[in-house]
Protein backbone atom coordinates (compact mmCIF):
# COMPACT_ATOMS: atom_id res chain seq x y z
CA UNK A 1 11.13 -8.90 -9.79
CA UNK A 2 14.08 -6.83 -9.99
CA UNK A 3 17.65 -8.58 -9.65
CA UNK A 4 20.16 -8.33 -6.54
CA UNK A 5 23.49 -6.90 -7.54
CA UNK A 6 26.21 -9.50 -6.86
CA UNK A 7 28.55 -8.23 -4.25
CA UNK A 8 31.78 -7.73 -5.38
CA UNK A 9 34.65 -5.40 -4.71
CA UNK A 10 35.35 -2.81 -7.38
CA UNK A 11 39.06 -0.79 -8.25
CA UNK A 12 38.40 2.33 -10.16
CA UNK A 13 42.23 3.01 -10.52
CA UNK A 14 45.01 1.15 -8.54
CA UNK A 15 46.78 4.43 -6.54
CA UNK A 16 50.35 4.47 -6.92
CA UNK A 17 50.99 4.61 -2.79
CA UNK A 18 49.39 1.17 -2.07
CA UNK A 19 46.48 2.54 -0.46
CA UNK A 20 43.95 0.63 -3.14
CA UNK A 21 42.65 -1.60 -0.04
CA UNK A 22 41.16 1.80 1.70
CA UNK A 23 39.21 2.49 -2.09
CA UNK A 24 38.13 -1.46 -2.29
CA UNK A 25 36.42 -1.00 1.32
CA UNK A 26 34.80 2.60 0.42
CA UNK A 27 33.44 1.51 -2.56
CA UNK A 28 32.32 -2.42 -1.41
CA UNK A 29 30.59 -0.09 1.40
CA UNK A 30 28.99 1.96 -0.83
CA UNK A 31 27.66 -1.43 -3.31
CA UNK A 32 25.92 -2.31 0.37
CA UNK A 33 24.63 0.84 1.06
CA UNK A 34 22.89 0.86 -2.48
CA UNK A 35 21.53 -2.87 -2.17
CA UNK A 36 20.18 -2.10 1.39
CA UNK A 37 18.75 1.00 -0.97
CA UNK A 38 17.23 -1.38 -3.30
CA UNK A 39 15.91 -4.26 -0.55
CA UNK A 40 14.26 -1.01 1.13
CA UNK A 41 12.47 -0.31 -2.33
CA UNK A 42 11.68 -3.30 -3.39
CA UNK A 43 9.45 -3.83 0.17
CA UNK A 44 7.79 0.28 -0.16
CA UNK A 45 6.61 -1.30 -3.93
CA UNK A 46 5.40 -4.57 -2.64
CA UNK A 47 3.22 -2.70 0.13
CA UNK A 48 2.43 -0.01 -2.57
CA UNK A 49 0.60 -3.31 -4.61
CA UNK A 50 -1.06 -4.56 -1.61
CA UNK A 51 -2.34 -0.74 -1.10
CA UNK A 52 -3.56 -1.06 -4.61
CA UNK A 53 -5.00 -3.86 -4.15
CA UNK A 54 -6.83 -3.13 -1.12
CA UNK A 55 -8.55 -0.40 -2.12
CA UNK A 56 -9.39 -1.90 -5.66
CA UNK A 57 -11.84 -3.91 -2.73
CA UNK A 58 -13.03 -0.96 -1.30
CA UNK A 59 -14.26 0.56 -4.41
CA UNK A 60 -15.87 -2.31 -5.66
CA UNK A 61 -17.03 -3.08 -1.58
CA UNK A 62 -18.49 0.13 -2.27
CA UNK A 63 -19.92 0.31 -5.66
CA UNK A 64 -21.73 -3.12 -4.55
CA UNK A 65 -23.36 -1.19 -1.47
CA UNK A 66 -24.78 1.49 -3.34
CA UNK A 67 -26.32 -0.78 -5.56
CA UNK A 68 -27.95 -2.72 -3.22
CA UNK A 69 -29.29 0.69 -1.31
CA UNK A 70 -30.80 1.39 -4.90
CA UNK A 71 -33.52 -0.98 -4.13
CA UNK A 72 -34.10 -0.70 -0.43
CA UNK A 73 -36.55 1.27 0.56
CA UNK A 74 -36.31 4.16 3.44
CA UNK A 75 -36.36 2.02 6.46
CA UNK A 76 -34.30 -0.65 5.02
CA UNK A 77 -31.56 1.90 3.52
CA UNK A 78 -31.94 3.29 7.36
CA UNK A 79 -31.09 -0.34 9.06
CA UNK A 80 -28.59 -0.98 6.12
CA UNK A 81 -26.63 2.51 7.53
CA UNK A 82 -26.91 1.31 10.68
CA UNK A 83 -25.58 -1.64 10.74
CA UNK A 84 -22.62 -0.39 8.86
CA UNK A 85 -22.28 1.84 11.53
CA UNK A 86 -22.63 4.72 9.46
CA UNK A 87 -23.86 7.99 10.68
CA UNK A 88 -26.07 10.24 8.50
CA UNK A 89 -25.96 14.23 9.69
CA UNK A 90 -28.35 16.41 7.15
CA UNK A 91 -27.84 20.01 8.19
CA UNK A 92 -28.00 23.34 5.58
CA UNK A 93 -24.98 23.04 4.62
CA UNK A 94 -26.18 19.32 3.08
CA UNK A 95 -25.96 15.90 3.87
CA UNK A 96 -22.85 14.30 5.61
CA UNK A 97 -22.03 10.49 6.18
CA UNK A 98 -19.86 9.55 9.04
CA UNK A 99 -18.65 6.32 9.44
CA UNK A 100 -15.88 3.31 8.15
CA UNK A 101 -16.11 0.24 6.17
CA UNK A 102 -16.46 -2.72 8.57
CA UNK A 103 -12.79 -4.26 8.56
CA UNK A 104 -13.94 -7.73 7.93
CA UNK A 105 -15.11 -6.07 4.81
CA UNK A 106 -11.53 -4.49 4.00
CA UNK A 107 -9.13 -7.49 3.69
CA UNK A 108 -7.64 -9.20 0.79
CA UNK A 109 -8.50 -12.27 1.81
CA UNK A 110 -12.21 -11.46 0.86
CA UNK A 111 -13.86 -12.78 -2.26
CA UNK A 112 -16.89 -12.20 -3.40
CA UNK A 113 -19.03 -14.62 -4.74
């Protein structure tokens, strides 16, 4: 976890006019700006992770399909597409699979046993 920057007010140089309280406020503006910066970053990595992780289970949702297809025969492997509602098109051009992964499959509160 990264560490949030105390909030202090800095003086680079003390101006010889007096006018060091118009620097303090610039500068304790710009340490706010840069922590709302960091807050902002930290959430984008902790929703980066949870991408991650999410489609860590999709792969492995998806390697575990395959090898269950493996064994099924043509009608099963048929019944198996359908009810992941995924559609099959073959056409010249080859064969094309339409379809999603059933969300209840998708979240990372899902364990496999």
């Amino acid at each position: 976890a990264m560490r949030q920057l105390p909030t202090k007010n800095f003086v680079l140089a003390r101006p010889q006019d007096g006018s060091d309280a118009n620097l303090t406020a610039v500068l304790t503006g710009r340490v706010a700006d840069l922590e709302t910066d960091i807050l902002k970053l930290e959430k984008q990595k902790r929703q980066t992770e949870s991408l991650d992780k999410v489609s860590d289970q999709v792969r492995d949702y998806c390697a575990k399909v395959v090898q269950k297809l493996d064994s099924f025969g043509f009608e099963d492997k048929r019944l198996a597409l359908k009810a992941l509602q995924i559609n099959v098109v073959v056409g010249k051009s080859g064969v094309k699979l339409f379809g999603q992964i059933p969300s209840f499959c998708a979240t990372i509160a899902r364990t496999w046993a």
